[in-house]
Protein backbone atom coordinates (compact mmCIF):
# COMPACT_ATOMS: atom_id res chain seq x y z
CA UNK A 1 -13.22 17.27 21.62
CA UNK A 2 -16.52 17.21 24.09
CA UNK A 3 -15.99 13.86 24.57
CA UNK A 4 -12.02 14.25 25.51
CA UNK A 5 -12.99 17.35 27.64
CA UNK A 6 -15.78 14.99 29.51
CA UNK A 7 -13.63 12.45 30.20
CA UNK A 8 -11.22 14.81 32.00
CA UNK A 9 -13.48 16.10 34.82
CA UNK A 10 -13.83 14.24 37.77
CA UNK A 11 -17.68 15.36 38.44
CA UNK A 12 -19.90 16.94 36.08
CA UNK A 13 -21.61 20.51 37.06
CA UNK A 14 -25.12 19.24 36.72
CA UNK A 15 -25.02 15.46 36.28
CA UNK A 16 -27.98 14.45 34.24
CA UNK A 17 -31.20 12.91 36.12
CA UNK A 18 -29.31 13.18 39.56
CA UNK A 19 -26.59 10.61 38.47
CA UNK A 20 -22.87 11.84 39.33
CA UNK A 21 -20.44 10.82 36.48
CA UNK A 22 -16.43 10.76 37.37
CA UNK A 23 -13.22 9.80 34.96
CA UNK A 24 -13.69 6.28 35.71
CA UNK A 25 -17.06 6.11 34.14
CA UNK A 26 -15.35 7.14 30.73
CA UNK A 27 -11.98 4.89 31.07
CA UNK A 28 -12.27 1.34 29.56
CA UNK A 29 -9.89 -1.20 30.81
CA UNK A 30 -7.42 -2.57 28.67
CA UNK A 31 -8.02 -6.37 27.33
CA UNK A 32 -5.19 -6.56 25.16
CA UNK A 33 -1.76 -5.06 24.59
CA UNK A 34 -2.01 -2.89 21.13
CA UNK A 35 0.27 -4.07 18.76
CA UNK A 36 2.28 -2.08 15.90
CA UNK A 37 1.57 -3.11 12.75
CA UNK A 38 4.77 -4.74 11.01
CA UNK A 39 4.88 -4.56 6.82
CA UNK A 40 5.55 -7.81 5.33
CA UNK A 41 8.60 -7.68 2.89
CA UNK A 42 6.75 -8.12 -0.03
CA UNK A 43 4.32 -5.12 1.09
CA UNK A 44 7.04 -2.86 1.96
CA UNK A 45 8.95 -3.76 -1.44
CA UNK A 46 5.15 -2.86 -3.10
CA UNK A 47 5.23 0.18 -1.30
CA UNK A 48 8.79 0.90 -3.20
CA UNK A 49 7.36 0.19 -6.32
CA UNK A 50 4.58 2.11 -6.19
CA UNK A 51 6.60 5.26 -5.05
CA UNK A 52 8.93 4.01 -8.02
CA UNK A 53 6.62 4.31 -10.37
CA UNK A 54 4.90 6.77 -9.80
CA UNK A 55 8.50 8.78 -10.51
CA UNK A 56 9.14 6.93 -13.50
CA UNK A 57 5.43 7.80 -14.54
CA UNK A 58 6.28 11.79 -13.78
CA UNK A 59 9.68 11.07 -15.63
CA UNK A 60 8.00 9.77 -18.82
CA UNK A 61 5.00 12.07 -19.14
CA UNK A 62 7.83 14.91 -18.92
CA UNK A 63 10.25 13.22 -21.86
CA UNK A 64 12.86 12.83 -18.99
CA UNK A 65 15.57 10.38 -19.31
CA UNK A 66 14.04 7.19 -17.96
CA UNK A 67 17.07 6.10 -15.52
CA UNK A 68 18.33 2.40 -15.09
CA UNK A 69 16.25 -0.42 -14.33
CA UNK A 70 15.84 -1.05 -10.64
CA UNK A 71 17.58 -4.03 -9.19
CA UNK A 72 15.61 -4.22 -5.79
CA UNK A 73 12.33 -4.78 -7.68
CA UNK A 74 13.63 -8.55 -8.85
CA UNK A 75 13.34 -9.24 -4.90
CA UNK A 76 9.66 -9.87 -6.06
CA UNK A 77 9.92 -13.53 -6.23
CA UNK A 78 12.54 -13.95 -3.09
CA UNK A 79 10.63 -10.92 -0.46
CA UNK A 80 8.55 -12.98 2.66
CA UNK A 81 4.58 -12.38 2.26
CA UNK A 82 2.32 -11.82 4.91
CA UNK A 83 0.50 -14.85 4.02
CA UNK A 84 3.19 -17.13 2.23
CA UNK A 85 0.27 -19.74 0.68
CA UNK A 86 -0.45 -16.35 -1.38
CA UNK A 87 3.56 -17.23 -3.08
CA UNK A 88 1.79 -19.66 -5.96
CA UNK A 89 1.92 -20.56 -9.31
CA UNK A 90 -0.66 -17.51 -10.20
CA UNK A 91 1.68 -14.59 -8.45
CA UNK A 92 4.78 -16.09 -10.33
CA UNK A 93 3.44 -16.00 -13.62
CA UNK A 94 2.21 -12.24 -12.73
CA UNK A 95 5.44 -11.31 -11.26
CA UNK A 96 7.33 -12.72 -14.56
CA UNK A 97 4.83 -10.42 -16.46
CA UNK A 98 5.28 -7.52 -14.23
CA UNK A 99 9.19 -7.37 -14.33
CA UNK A 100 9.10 -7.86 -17.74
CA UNK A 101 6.97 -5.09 -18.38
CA UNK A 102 8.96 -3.35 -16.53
CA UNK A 103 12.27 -4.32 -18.19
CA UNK A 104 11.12 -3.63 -21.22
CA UNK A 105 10.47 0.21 -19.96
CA UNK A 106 14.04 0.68 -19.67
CA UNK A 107 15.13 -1.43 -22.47
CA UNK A 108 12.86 0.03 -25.12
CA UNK A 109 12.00 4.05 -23.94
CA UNK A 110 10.77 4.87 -27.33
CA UNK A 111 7.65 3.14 -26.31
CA UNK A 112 8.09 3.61 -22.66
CA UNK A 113 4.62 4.50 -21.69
CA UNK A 114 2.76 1.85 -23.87
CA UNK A 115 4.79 -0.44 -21.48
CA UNK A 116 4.41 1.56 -17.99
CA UNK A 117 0.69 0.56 -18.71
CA UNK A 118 1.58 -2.43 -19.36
CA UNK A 119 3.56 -2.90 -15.79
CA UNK A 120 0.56 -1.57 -13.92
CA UNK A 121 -2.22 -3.73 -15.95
CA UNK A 122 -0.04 -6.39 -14.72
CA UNK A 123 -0.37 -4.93 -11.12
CA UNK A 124 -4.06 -4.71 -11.35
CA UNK A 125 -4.00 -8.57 -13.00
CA UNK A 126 -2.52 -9.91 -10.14
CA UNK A 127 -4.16 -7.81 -7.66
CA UNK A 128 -7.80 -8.63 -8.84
CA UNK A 129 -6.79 -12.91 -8.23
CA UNK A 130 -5.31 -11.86 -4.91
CA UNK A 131 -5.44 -8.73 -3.30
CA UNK A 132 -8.18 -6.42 -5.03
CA UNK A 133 -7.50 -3.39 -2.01
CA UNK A 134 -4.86 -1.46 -3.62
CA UNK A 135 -6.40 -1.40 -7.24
CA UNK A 136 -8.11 1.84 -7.07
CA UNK A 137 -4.39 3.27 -5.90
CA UNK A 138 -2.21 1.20 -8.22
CA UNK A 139 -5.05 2.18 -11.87
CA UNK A 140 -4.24 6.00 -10.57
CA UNK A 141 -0.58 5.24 -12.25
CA UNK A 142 -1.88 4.30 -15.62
CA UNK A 143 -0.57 7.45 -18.36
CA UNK A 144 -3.28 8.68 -20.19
């Protein structure tokens, strides 16, 4: 906030050591246009997932009715990645473990949480070969 309030006067009071000190002094030109980050597909479908699950984790640890499987998560193998090298052979044999996992949720609910953990062990599988950021996030879904 002292900083921001600085940077608004145009002379100080008492500049320091007889030095005066205007707006310009505190403005640094701009070398580049700033940019918005865009979400790849695949992150923005992870995104969904994550929000997804972490419903379906609230859903199960509450005996709720479990819901139908959702469709949009099979766009796993099809959704563009930020870095499409990262598309291998390693993130489709996680990805084939992951929906099945998840399948499997709505296919057998009796044991629905033993395979929720299962779905996000597969998360934190892939994760740890690719991606290792979002683990700390995506082991905060396992059901205790």
């Amino acid at each position: 906030m002292l900083l921001l309030t600085a940077c608004n006067k145009k002379v100080e009071a008492e500049p320091e050591a007889g030095i005066k000190k205007d707006s310009a002094s505190c403005a640094k030109p701009l070398t580049k246009e700033f940019q918005m980050y865009k979400m790849s597909e695949m992150a923005a479908l992870m995104e969904q997932m994550y929000v997804d699950n972490l419903r379906l984790k609230e859903r199960i640890t509450k005996d709720d009715s479990i819901g139908t499987f959702p469709q949009h998560i099979l766009k796993i193998h099809s959704s563009a990645m930020t870095d499409e090298s990262e598309n291998d052979a390693f993130f489709k044999l996680q990805a084939a473990k992951f929906i099945k996992a998840q399948e499997l949720i709505y296919n057998d609910p009796t044991n629905a949480k033993q395979h929720f953990n299962d779905a996000v062990t597969a998360c934190v599988k892939c994760h740890e070969g690719k991606c290792d950021g979002p683990i700390p996030r995506i082991k905060k879904l396992y059901i205790k």
